[in-house]
PDB file of N, CA and C in Angstrom:
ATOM      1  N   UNK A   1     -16.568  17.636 -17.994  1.00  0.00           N
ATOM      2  CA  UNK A   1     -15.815  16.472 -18.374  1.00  0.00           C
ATOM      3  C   UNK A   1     -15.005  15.910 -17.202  1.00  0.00           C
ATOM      4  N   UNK A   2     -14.244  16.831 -16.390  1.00  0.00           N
ATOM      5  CA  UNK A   2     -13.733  16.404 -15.473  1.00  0.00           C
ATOM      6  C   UNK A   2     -14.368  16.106 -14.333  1.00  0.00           C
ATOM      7  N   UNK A   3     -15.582  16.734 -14.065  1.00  0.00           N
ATOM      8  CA  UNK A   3     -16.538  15.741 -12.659  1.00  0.00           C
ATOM      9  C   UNK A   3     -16.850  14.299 -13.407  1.00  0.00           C
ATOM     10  N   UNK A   4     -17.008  14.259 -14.612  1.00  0.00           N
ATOM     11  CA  UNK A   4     -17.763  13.137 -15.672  1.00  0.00           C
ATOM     12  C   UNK A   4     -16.892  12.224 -15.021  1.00  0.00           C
ATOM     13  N   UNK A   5     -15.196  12.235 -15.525  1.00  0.00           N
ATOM     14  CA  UNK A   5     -13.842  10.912 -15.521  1.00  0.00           C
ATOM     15  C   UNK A   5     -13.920  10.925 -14.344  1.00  0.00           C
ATOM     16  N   UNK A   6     -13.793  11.505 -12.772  1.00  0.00           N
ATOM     17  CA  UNK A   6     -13.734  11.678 -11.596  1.00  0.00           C
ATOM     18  C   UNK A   6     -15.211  10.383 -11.168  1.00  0.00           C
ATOM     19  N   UNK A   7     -16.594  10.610 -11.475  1.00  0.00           N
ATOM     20  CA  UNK A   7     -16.981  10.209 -11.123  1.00  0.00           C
ATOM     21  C   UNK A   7     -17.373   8.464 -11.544  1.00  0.00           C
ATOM     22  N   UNK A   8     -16.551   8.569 -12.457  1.00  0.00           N
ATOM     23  CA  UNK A   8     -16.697   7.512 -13.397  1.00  0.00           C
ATOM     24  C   UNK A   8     -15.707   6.441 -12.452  1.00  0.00           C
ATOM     25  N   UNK A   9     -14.295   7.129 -12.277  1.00  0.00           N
ATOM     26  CA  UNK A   9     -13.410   6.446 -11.162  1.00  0.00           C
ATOM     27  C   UNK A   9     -13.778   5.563  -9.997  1.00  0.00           C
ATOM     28  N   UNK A  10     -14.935   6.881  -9.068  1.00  0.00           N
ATOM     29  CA  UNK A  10     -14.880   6.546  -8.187  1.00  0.00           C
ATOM     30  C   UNK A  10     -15.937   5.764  -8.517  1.00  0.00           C
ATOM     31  N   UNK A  11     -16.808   5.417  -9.197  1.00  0.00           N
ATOM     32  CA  UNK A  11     -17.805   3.910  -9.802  1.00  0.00           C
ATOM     33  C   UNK A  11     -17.283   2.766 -10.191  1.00  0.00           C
ATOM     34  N   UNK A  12     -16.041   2.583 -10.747  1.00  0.00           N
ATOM     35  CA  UNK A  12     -15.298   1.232 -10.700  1.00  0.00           C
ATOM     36  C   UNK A  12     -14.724   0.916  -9.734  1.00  0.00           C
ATOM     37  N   UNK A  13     -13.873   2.277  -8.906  1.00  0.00           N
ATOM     38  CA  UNK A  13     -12.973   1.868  -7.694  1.00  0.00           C
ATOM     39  C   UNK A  13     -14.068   1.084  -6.825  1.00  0.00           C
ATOM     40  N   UNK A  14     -15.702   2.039  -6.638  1.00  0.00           N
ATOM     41  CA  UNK A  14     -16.694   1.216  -5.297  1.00  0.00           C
ATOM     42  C   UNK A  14     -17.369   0.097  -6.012  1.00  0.00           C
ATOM     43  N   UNK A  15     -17.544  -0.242  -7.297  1.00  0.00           N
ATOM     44  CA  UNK A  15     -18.163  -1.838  -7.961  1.00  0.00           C
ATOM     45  C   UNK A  15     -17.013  -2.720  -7.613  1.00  0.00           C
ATOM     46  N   UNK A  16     -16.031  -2.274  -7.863  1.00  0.00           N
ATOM     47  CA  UNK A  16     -15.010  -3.701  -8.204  1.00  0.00           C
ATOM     48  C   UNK A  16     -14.452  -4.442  -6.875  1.00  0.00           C
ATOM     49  N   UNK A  17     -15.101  -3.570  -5.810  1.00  0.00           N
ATOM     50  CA  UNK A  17     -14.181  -3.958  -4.599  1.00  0.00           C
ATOM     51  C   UNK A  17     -14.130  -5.374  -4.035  1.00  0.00           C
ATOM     52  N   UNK A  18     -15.533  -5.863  -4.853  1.00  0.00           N
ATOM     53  CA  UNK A  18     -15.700  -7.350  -3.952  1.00  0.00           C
ATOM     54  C   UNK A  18     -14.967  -8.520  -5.263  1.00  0.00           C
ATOM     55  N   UNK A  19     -14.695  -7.964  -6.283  1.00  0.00           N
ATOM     56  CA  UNK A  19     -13.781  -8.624  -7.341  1.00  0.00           C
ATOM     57  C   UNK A  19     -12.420  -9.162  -6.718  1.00  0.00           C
ATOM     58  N   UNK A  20     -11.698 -10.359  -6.681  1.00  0.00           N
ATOM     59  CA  UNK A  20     -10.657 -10.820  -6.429  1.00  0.00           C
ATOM     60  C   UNK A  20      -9.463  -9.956  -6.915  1.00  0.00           C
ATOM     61  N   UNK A  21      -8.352  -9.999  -5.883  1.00  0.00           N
ATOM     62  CA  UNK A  21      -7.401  -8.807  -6.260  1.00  0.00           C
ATOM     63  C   UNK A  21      -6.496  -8.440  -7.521  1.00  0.00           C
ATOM     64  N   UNK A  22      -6.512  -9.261  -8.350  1.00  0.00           N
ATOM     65  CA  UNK A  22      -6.188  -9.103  -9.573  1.00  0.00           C
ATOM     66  C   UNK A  22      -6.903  -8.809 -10.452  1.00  0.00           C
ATOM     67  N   UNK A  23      -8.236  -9.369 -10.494  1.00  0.00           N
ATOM     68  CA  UNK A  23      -9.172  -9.120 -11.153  1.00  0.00           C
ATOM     69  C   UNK A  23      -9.306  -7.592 -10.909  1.00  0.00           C
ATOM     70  N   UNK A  24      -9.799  -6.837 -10.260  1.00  0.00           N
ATOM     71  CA  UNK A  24      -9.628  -5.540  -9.580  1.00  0.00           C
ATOM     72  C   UNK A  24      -9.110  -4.547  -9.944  1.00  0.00           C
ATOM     73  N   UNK A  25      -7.576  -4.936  -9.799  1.00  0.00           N
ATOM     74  CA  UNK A  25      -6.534  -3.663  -9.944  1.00  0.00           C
ATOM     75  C   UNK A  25      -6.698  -3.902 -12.098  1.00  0.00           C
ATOM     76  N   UNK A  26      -6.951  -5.175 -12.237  1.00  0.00           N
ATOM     77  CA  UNK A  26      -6.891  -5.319 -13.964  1.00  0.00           C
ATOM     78  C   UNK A  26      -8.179  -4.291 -14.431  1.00  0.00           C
ATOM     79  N   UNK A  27      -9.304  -4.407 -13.554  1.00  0.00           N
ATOM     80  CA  UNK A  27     -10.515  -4.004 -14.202  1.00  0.00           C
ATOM     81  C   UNK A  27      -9.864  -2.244 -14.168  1.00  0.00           C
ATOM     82  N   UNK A  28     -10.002  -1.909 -12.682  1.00  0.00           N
ATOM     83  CA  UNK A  28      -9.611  -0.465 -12.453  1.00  0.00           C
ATOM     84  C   UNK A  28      -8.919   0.107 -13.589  1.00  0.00           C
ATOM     85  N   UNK A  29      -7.160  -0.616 -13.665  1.00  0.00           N
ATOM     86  CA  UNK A  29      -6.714   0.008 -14.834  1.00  0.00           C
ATOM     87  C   UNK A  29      -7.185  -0.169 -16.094  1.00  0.00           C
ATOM     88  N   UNK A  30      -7.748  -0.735 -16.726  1.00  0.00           N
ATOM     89  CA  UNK A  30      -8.144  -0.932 -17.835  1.00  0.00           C
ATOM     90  C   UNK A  30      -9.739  -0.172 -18.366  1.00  0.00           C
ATOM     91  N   UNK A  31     -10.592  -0.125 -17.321  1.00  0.00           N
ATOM     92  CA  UNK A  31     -11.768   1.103 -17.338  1.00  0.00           C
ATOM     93  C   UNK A  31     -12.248   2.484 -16.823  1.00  0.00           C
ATOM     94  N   UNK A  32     -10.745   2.799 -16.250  1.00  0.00           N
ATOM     95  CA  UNK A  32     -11.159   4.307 -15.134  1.00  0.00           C
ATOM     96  C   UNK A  32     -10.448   5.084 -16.639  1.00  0.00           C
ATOM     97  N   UNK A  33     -10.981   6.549 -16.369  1.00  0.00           N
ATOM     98  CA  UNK A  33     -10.377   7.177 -17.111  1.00  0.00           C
ATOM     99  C   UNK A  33      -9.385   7.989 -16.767  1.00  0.00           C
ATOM    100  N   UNK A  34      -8.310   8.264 -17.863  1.00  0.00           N
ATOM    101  CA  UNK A  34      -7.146   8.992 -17.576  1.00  0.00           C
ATOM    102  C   UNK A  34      -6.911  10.475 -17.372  1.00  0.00           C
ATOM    103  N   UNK A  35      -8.007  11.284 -16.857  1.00  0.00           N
ATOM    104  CA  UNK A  35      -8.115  12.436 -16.810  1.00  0.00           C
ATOM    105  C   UNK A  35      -9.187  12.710 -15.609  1.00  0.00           C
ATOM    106  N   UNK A  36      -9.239  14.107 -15.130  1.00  0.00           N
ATOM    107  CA  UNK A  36      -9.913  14.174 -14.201  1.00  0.00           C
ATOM    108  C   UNK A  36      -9.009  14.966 -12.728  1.00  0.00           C
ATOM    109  N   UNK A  37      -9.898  15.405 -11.984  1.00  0.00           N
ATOM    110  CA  UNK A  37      -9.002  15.413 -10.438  1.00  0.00           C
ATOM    111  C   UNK A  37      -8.442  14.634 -10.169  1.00  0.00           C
ATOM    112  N   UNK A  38      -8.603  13.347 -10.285  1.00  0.00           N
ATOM    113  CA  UNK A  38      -8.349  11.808  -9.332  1.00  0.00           C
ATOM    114  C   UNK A  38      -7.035  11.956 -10.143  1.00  0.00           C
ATOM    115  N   UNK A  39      -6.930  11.855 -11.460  1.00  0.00           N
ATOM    116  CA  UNK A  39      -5.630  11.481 -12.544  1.00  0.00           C
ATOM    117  C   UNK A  39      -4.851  12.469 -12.642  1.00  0.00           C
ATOM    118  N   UNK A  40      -3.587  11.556 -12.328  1.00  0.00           N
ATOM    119  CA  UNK A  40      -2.792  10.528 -12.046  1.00  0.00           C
ATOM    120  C   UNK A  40      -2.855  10.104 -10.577  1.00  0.00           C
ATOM    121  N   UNK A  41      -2.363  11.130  -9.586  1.00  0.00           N
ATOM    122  CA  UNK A  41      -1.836  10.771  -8.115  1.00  0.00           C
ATOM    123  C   UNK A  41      -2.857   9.811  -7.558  1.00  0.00           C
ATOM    124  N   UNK A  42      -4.080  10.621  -7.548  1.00  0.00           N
ATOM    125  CA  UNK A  42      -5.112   9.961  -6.650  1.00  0.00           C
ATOM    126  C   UNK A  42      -5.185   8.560  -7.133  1.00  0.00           C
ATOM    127  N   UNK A  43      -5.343   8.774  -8.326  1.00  0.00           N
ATOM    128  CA  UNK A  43      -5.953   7.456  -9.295  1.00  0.00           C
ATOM    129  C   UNK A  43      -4.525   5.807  -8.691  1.00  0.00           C
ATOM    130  N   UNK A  44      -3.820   6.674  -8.839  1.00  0.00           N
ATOM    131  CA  UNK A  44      -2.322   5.715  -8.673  1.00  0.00           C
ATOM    132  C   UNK A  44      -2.779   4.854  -7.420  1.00  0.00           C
ATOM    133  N   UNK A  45      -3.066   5.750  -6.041  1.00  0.00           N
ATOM    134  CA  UNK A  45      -3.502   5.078  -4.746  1.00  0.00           C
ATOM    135  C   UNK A  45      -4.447   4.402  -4.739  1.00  0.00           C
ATOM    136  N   UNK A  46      -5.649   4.890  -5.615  1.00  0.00           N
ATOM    137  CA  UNK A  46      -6.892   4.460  -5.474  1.00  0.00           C
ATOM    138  C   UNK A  46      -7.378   2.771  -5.866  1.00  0.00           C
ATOM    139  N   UNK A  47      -6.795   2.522  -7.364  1.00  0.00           N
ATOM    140  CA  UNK A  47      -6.635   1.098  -7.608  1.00  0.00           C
ATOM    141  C   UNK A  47      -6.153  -0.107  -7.068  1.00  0.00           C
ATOM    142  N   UNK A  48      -5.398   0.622  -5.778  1.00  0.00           N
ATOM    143  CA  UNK A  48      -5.011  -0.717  -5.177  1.00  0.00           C
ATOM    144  C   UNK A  48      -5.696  -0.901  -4.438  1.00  0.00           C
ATOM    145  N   UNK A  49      -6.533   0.352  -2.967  1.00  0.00           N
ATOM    146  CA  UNK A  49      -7.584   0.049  -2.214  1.00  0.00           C
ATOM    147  C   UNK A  49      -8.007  -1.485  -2.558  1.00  0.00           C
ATOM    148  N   UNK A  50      -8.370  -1.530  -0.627  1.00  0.00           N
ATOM    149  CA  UNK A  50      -9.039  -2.954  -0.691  1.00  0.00           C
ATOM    150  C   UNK A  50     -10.304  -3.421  -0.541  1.00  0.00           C
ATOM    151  N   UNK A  51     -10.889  -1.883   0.425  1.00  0.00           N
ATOM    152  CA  UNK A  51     -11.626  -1.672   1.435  1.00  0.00           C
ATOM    153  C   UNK A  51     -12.467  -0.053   1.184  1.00  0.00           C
ATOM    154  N   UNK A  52     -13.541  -0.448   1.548  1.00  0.00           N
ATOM    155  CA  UNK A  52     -14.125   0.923   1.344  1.00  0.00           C
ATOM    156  C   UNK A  52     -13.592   2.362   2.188  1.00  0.00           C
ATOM    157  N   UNK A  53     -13.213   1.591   3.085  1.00  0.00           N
ATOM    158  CA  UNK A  53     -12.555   2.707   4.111  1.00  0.00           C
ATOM    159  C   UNK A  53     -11.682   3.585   3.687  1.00  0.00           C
ATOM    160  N   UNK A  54     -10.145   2.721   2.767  1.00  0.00           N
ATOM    161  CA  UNK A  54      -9.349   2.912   2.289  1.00  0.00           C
ATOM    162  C   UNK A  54      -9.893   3.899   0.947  1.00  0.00           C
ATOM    163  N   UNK A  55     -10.239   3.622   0.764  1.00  0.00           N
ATOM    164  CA  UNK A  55     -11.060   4.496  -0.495  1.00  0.00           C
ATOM    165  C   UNK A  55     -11.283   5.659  -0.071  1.00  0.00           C
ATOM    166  N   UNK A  56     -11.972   5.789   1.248  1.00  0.00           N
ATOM    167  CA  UNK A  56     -12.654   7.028   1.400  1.00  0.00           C
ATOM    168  C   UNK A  56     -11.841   8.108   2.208  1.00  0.00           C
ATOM    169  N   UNK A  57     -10.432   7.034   2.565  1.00  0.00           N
ATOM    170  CA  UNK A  57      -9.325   8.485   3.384  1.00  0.00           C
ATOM    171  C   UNK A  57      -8.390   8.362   1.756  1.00  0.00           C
ATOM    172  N   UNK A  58      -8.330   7.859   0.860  1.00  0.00           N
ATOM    173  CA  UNK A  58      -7.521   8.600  -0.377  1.00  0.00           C
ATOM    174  C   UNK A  58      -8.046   9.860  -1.291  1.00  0.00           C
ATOM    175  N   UNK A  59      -9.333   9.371  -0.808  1.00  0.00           N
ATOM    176  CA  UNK A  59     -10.164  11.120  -1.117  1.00  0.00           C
ATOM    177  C   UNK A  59     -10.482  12.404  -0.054  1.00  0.00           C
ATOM    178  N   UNK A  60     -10.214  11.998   1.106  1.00  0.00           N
ATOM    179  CA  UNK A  60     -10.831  12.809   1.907  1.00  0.00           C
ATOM    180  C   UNK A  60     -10.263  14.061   1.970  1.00  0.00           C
ATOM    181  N   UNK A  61      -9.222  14.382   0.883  1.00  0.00           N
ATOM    182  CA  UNK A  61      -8.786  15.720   0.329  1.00  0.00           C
ATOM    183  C   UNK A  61      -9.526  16.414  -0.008  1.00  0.00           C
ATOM    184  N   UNK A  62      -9.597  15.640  -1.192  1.00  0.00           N
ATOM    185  CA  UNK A  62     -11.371  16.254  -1.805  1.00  0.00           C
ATOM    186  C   UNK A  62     -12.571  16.078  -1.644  1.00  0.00           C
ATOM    187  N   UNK A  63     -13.068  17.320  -1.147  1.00  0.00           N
ATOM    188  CA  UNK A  63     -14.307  17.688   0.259  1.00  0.00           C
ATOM    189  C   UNK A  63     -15.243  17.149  -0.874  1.00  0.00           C
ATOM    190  N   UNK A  64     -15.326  17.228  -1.920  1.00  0.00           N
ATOM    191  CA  UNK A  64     -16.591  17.481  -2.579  1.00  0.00           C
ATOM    192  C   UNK A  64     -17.172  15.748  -2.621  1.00  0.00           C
ATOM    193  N   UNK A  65     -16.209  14.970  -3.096  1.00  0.00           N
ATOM    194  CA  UNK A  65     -16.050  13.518  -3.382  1.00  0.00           C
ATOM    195  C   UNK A  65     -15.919  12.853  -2.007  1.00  0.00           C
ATOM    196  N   UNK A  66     -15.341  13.211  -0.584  1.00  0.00           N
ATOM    197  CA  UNK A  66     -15.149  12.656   0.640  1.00  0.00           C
ATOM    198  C   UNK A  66     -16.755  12.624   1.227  1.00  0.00           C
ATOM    199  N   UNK A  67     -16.994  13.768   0.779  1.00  0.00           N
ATOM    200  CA  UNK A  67     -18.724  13.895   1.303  1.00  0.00           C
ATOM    201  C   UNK A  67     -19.823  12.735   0.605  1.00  0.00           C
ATOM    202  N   UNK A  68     -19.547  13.008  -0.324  1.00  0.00           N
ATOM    203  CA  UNK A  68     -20.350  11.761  -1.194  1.00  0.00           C
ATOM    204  C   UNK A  68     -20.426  10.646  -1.331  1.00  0.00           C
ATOM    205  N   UNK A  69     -19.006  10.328  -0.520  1.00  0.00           N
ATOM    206  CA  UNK A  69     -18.118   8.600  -0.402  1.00  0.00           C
ATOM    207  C   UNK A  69     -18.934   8.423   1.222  1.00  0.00           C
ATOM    208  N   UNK A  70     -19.331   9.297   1.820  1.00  0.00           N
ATOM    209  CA  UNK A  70     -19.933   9.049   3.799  1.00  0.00           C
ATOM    210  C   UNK A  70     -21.005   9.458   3.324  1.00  0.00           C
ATOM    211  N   UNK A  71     -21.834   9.689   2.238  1.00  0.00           N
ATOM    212  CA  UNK A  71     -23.567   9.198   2.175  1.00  0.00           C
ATOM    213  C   UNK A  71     -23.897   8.171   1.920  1.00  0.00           C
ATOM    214  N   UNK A  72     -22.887   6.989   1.499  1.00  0.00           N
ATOM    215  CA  UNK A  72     -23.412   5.560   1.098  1.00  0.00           C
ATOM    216  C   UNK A  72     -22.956   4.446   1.800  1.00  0.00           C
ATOM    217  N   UNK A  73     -23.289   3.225   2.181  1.00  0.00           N
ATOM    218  CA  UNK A  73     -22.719   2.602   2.264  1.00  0.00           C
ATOM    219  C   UNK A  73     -21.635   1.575   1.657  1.00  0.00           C
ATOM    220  N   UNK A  74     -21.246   1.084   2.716  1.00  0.00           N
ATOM    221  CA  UNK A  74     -20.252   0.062   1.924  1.00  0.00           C
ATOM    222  C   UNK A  74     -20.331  -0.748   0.814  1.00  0.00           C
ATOM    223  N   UNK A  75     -19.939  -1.220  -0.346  1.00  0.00           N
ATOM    224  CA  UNK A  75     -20.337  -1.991  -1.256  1.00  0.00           C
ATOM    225  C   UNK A  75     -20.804  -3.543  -1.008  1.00  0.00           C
ATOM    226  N   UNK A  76     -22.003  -3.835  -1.209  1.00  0.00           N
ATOM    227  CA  UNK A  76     -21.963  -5.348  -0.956  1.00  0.00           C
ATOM    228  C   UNK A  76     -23.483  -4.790   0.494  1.00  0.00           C
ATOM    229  N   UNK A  77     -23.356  -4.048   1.362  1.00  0.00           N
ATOM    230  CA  UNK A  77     -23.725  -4.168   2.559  1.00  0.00           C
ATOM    231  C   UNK A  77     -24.993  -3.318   2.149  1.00  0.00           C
ATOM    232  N   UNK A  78     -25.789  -3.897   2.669  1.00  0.00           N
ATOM    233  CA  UNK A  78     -27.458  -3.555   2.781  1.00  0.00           C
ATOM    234  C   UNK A  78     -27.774  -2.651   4.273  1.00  0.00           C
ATOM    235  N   UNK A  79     -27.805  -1.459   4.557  1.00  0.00           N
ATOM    236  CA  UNK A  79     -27.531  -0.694   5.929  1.00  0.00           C
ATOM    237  C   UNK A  79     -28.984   0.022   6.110  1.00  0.00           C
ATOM    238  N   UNK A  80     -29.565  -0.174   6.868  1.00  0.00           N
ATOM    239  CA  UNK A  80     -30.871   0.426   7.115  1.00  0.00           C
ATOM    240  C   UNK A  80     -30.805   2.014   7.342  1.00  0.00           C
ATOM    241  N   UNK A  81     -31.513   2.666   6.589  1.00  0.00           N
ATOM    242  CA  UNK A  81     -31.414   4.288   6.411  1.00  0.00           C
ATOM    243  C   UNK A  81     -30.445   4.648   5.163  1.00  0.00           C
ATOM    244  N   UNK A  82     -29.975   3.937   4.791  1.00  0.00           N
ATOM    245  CA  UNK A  82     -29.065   4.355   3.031  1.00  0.00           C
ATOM    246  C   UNK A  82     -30.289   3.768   1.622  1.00  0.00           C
ATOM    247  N   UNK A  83     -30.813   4.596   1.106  1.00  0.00           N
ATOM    248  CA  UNK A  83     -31.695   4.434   0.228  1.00  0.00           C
ATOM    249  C   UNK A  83     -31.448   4.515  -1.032  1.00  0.00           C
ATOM    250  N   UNK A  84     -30.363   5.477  -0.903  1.00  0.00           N
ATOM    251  CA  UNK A  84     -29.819   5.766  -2.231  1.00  0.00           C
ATOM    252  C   UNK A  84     -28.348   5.011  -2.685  1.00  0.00           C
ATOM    253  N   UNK A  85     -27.952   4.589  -3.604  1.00  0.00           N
ATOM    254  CA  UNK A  85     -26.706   4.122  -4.231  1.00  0.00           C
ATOM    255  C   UNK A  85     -25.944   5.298  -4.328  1.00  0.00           C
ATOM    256  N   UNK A  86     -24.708   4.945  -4.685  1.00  0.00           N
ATOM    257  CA  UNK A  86     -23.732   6.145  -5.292  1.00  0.00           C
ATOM    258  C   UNK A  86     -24.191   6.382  -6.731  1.00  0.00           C
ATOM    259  N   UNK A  87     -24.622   5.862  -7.458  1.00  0.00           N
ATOM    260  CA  UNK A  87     -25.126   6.616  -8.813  1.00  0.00           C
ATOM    261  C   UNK A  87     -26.297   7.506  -8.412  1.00  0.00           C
ATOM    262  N   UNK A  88     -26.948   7.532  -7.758  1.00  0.00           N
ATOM    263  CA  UNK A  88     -28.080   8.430  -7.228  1.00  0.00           C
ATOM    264  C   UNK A  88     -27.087   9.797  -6.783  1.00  0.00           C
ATOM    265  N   UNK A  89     -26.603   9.396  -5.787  1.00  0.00           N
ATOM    266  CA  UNK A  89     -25.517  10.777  -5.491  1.00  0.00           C
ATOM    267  C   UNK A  89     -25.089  11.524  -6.434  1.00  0.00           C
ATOM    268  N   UNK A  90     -24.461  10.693  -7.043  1.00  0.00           N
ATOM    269  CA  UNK A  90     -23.731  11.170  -8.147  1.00  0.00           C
ATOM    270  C   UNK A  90     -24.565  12.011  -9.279  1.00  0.00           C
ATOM    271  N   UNK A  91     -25.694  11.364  -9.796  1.00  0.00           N
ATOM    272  CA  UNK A  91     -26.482  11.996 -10.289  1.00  0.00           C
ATOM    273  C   UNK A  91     -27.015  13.157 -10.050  1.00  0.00           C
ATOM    274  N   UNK A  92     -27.927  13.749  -8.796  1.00  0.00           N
ATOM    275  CA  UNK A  92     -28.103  14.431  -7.677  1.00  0.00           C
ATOM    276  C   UNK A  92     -26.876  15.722  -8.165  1.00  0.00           C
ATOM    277  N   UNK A  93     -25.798  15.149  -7.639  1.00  0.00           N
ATOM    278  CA  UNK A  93     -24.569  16.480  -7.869  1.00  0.00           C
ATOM    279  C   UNK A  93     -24.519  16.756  -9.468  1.00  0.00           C
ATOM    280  N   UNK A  94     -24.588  16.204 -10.451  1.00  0.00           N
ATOM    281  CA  UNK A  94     -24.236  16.160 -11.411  1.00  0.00           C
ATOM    282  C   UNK A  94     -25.596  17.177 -11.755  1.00  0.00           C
ATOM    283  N   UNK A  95     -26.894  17.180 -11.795  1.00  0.00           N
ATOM    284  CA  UNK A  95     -28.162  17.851 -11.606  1.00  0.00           C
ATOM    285  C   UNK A  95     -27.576  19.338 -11.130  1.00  0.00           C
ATOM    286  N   UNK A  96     -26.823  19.258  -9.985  1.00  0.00           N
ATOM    287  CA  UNK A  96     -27.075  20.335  -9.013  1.00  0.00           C
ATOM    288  C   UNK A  96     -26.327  21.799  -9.900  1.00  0.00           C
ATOM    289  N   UNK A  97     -24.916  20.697  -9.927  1.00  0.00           N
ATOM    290  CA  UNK A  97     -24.108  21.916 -11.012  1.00  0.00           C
ATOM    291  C   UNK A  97     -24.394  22.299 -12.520  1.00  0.00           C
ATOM    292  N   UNK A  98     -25.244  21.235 -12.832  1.00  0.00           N
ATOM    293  CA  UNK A  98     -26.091  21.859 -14.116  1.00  0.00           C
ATOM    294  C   UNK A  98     -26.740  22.995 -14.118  1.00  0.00           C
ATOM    295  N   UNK A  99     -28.197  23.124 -12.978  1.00  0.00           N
ATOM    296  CA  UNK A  99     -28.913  24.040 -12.711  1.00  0.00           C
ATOM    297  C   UNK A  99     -27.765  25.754 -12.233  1.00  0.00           C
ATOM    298  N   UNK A 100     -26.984  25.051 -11.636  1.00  0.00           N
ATOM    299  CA  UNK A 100     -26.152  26.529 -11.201  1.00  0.00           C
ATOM    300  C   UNK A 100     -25.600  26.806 -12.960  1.00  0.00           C
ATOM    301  N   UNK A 101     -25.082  26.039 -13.337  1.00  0.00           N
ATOM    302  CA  UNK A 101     -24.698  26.499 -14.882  1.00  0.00           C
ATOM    303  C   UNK A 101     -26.169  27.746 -15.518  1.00  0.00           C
ATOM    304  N   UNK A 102     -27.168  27.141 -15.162  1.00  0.00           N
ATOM    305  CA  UNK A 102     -28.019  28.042 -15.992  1.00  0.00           C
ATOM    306  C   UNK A 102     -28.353  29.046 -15.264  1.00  0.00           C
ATOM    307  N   UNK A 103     -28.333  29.436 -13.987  1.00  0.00           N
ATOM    308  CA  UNK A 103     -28.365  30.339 -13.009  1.00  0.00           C
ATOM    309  C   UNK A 103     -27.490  30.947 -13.428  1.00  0.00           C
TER     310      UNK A 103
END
């Protein structure tokens, strides 16, 4: 549940970024969820981000999510050699710790 709200976060924080700044911080608070690693502290910093950059040093605490935020590119930007989206990632990890569950 808690990788679930975590990753759910960091999917509105990287969609909404090219949304106008009110629009943004309205969407963020109103669709991230209130639980998770990210919630409260992280979550608090994270909604205001402007920039993908900014995004990716409010996580770079957490190794697991900092790693996953430097396999994709920027939102909006088409980068030759990034094939995969962040829902692919995300998915991918979400797979990975399943299989160890049944291991």
């Amino acid at each position: 549940m808690e990788l679930e709200a975590d990753f759910k976060t960091l999917q509105i924080i990287y969609n909404s970024m090219e949304d106008p700044k009110n629009d943004r911080i309205r969407i963020r608070e109103t669709l991230c969820p209130s639980m998770g690693k990210l919630y409260p502290l992280y979550f608090l910093r994270l909604k205001n981000v402007d920039t993908f950059e900014e995004m990716k040093e409010e996580v770079h605490r957490l190794k697991e999510y900092s790693k996953l935020l430097n396999e994709i590119p920027e939102p909006g930007k088409i980068v030759e050699g990034f094939h995969k989206t962040l829902e692919d990632y995300m998915y991918e990890e979400e797979v990975k710790l399943l299989c160890d569950t049944f291991d």
